[in-house]
C-alpha atoms as a PDB file:
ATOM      1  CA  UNK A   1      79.543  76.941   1.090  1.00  0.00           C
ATOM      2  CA  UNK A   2      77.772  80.156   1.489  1.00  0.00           C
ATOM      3  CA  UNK A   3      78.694  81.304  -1.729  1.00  0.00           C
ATOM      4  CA  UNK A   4      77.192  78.155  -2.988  1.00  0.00           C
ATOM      5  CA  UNK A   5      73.921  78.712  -0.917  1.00  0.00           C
ATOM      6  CA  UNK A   6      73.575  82.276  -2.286  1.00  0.00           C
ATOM      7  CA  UNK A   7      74.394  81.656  -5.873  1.00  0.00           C
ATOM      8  CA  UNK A   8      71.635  78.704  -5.699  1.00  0.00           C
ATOM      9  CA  UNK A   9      69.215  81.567  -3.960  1.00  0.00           C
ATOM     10  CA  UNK A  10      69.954  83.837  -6.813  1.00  0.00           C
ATOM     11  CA  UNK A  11      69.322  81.361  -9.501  1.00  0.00           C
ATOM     12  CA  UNK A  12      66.387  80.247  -8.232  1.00  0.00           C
ATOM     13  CA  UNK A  13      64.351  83.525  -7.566  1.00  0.00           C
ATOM     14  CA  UNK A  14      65.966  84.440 -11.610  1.00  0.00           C
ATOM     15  CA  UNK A  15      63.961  81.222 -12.617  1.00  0.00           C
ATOM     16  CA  UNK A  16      61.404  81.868 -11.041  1.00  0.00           C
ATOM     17  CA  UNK A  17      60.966  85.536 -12.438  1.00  0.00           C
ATOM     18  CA  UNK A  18      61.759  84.421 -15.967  1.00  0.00           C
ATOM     19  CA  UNK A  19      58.183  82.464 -16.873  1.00  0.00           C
ATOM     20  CA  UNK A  20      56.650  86.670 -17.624  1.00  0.00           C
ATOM     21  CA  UNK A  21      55.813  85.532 -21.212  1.00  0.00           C
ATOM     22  CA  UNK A  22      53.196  83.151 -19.571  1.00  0.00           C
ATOM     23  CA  UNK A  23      51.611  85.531 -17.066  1.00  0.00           C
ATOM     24  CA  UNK A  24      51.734  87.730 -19.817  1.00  0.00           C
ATOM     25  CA  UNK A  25      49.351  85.492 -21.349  1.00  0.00           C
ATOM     26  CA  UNK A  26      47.515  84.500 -18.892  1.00  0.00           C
ATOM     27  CA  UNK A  27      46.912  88.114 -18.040  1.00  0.00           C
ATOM     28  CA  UNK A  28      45.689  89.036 -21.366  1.00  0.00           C
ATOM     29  CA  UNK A  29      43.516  85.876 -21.617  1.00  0.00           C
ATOM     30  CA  UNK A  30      41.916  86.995 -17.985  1.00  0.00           C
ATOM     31  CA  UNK A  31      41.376  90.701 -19.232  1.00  0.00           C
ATOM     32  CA  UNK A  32      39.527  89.467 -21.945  1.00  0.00           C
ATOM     33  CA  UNK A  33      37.233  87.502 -20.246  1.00  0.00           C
ATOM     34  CA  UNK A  34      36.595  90.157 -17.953  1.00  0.00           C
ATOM     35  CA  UNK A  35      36.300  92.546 -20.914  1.00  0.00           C
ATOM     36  CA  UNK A  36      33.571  90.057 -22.510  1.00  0.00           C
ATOM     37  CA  UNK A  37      31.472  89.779 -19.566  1.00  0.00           C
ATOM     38  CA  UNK A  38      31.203  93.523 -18.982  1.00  0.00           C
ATOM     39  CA  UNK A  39      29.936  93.852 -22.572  1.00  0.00           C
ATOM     40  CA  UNK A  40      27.686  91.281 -22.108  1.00  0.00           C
ATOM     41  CA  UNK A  41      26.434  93.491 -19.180  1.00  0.00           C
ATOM     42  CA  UNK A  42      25.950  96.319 -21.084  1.00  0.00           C
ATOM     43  CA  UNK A  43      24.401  94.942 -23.744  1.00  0.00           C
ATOM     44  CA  UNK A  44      21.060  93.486 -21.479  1.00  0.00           C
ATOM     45  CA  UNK A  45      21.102  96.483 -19.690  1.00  0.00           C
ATOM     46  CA  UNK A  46      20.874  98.759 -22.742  1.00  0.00           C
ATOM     47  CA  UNK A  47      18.325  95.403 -23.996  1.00  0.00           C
ATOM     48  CA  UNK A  48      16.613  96.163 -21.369  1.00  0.00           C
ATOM     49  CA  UNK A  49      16.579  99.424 -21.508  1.00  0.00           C
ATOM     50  CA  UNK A  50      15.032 100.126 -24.821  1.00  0.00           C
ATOM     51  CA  UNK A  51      12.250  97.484 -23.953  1.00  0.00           C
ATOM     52  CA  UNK A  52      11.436  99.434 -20.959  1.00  0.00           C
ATOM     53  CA  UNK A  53      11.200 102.804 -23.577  1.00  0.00           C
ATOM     54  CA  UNK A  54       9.538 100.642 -26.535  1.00  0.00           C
ATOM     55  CA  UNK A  55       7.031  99.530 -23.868  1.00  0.00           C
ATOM     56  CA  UNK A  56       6.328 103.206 -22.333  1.00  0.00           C
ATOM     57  CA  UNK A  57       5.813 104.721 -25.775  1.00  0.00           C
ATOM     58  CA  UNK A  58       3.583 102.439 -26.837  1.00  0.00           C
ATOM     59  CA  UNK A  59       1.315 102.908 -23.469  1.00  0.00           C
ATOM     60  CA  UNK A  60       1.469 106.375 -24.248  1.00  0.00           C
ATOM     61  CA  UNK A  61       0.608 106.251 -27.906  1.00  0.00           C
ATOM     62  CA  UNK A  62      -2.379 104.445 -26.391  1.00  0.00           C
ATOM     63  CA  UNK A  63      -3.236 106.644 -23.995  1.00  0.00           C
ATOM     64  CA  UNK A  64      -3.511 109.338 -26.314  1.00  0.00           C
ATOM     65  CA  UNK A  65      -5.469 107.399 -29.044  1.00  0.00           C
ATOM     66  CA  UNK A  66      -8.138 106.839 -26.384  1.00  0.00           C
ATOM     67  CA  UNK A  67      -7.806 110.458 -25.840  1.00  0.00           C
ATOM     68  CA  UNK A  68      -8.161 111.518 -29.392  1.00  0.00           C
ATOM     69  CA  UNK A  69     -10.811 109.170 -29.917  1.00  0.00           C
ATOM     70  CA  UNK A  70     -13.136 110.543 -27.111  1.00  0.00           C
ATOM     71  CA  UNK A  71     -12.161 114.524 -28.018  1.00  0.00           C
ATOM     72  CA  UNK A  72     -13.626 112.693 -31.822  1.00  0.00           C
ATOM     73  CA  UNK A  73     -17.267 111.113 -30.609  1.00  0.00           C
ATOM     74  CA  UNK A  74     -17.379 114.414 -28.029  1.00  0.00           C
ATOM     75  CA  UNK A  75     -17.178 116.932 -31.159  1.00  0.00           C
ATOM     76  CA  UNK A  76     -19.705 114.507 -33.105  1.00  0.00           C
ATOM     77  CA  UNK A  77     -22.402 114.734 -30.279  1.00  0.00           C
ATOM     78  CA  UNK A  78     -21.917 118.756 -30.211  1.00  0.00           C
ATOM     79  CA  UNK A  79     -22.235 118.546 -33.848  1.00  0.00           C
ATOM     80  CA  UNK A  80     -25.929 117.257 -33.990  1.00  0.00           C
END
């Protein structure tokens, strides 16, 4: 009867191990989702990113056109 009991025991933790191919699956299905979302991080962030850069040259290309357009009317008014 023990015998019985342990050959059951055996054959039910070796069923229980065989089902890899679907965790196998399930595994790579969760890695990539997880892979997706981290892309999808990095892609706003660098979005955002070159928005904030776009957004800083431009106020600095305008910074220095006012500047280049005062050094202009200052060098006209020393001209006359």
């Amino acid at each position: 009867m023990k015998n019985l009991f342990l050959i059951l025991a055996i054959s039910g933790s070796l069923i229980a191990c065989n089902n890899a191919s679907e965790s196998t699956e399930n595994k790579k299905d969760s890695l990539d989702s997880i892979a997706n979302e981290k892309k999808d991080v990095i892609d706003s962030t660098a979005e955002q990113k070159k928005d904030m850069v776009d957004s800083t040259t431009a106020m600095k290309k305008e910074a220095l056109d006012k500047m280049d357009s005062a050094k202009r009317k200052d060098s006209s008014r020393h001209r006359r």
